[in-house]
N, C-alpha and C. Protein backbone atom coordinates (compact mmCIF):
# COMPACT_ATOMS: atom_id res chain seq x y z
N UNK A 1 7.08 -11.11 -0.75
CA UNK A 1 5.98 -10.86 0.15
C UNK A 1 4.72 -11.51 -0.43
N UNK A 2 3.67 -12.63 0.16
CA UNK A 2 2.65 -12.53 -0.23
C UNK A 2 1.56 -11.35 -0.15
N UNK A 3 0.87 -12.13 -1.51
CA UNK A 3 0.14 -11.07 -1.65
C UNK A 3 -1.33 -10.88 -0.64
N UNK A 4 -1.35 -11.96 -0.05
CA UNK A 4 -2.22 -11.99 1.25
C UNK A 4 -2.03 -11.73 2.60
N UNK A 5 -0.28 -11.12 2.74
CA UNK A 5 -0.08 -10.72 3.93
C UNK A 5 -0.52 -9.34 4.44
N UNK A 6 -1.27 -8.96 5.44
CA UNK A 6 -2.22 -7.87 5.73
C UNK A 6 -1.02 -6.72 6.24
N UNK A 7 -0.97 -5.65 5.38
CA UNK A 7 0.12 -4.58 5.58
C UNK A 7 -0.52 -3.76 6.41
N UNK A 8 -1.27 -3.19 6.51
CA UNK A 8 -2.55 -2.58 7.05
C UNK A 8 -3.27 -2.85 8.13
N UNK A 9 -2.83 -3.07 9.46
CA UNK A 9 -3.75 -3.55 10.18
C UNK A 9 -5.08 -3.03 10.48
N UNK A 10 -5.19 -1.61 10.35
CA UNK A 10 -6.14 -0.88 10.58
C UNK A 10 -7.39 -0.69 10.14
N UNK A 11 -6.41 -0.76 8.59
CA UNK A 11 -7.97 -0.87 7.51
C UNK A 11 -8.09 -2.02 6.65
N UNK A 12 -7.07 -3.18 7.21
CA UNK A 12 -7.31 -4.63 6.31
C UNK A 12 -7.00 -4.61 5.29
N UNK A 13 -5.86 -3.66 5.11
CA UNK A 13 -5.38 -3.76 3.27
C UNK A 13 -4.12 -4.79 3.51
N UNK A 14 -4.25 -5.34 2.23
CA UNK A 14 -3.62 -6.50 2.01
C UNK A 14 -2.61 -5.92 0.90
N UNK A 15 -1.09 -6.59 1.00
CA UNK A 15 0.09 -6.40 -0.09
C UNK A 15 -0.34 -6.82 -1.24
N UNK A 16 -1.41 -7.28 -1.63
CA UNK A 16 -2.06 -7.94 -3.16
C UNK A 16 -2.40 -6.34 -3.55
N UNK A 17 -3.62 -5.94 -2.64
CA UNK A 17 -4.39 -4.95 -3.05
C UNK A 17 -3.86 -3.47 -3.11
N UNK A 18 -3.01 -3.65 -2.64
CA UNK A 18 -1.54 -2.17 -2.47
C UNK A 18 -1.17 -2.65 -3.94
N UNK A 19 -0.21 -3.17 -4.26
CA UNK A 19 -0.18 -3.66 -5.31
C UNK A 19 -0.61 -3.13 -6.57
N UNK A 20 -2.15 -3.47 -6.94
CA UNK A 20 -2.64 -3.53 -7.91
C UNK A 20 -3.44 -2.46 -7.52
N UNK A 21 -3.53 -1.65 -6.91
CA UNK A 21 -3.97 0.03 -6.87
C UNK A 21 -2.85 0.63 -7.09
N UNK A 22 -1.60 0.35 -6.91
CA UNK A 22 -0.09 0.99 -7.30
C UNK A 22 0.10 0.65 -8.97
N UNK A 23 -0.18 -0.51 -9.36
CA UNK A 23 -0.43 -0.84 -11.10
C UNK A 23 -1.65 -0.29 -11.38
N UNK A 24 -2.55 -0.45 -10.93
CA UNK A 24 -3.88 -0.30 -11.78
C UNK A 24 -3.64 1.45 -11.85
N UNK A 25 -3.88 2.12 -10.94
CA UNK A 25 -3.65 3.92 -10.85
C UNK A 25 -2.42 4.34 -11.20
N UNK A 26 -1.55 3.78 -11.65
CA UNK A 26 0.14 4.45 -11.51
C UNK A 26 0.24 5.30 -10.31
N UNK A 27 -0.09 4.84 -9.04
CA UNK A 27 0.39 5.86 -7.85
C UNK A 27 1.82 5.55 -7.80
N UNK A 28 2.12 7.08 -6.94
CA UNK A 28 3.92 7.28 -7.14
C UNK A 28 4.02 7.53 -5.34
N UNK A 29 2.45 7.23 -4.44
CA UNK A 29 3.06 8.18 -3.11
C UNK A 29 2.57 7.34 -2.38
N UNK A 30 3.13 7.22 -0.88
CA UNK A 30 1.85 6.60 0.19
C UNK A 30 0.38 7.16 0.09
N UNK A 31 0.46 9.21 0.07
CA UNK A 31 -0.68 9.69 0.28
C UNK A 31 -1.38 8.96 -0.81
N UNK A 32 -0.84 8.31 -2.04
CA UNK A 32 -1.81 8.52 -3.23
C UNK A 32 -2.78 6.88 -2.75
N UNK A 33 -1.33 6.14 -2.59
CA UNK A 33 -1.94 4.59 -1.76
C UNK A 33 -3.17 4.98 -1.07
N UNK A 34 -2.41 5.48 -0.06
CA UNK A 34 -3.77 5.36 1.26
C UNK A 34 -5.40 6.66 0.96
N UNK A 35 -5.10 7.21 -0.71
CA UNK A 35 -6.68 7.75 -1.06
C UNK A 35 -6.98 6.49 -1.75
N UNK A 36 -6.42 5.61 -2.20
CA UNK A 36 -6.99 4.27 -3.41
C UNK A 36 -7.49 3.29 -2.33
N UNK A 37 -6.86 3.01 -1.08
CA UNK A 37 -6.94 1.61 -0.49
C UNK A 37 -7.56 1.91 0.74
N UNK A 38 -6.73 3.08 1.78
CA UNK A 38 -6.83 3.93 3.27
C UNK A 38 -6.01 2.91 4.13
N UNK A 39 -4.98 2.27 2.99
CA UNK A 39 -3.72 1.55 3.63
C UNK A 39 -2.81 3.31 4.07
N UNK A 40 -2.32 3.01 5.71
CA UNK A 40 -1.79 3.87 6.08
C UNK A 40 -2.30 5.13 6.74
N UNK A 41 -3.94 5.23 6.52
CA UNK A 41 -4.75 6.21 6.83
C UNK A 41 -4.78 6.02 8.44
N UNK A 42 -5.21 5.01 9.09
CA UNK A 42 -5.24 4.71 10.30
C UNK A 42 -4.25 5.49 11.33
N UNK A 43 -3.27 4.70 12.15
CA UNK A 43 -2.22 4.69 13.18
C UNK A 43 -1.14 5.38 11.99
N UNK A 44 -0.80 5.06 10.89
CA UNK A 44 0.89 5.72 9.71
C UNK A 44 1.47 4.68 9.84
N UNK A 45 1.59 3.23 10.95
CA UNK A 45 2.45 2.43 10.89
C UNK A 45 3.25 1.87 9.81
N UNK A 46 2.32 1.28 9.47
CA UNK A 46 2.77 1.14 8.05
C UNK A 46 3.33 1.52 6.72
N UNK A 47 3.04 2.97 6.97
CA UNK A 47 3.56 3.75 5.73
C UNK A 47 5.06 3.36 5.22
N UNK A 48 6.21 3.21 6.06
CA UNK A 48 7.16 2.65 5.59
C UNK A 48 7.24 1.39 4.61
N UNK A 49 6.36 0.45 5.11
CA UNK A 49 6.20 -0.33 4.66
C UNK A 49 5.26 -0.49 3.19
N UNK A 50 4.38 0.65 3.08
CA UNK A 50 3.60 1.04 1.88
C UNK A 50 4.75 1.75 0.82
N UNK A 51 5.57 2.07 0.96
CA UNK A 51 7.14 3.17 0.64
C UNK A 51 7.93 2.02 -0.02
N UNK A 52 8.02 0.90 0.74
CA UNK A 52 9.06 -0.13 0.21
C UNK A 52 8.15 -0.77 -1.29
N UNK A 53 7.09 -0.87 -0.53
CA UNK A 53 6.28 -1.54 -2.14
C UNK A 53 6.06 -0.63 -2.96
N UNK A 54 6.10 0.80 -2.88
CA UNK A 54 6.00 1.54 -4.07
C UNK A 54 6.95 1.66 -4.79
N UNK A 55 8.36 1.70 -3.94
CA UNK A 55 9.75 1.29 -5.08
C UNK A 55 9.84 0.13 -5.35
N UNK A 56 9.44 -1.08 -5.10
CA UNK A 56 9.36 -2.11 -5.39
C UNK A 56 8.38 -2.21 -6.59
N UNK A 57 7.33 -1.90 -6.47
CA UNK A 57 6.75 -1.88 -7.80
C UNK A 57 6.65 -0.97 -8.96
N UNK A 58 7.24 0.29 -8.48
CA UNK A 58 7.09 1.12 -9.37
C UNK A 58 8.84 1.12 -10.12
N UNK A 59 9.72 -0.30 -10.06
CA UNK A 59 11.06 0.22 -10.70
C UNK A 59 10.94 0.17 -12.16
């Protein structure tokens, strides 16, 4: 995934910046994502998709 592809339509969070709020904070949750970024806060669409990058980055 680039890291400039916008996961977030709502609140303009980008898979870079999910990312490195998931490294930089050690978050383990969407809720914890979307208090660092407010990726997912919007519509939830995305949350699945915030879920895949947290096991993805957190293996």
């Amino acid at each position: 995934m680039d890291r400039n592809e916008t996961i977030c339509n709502c609140m303009g969070v980008t898979h870079g910046e999910i990312v490195d709020a998931i490294t930089a904070d050690g978050l383990t949750t969407v809720d914890e994502v979307g208090e660092a970024t407010g990726a997912g806060t919007g519509c939830g669409g995305c949350q699945d998709t915030i879920q895949e990058i947290l096991d993805e980055t957190n293996r």
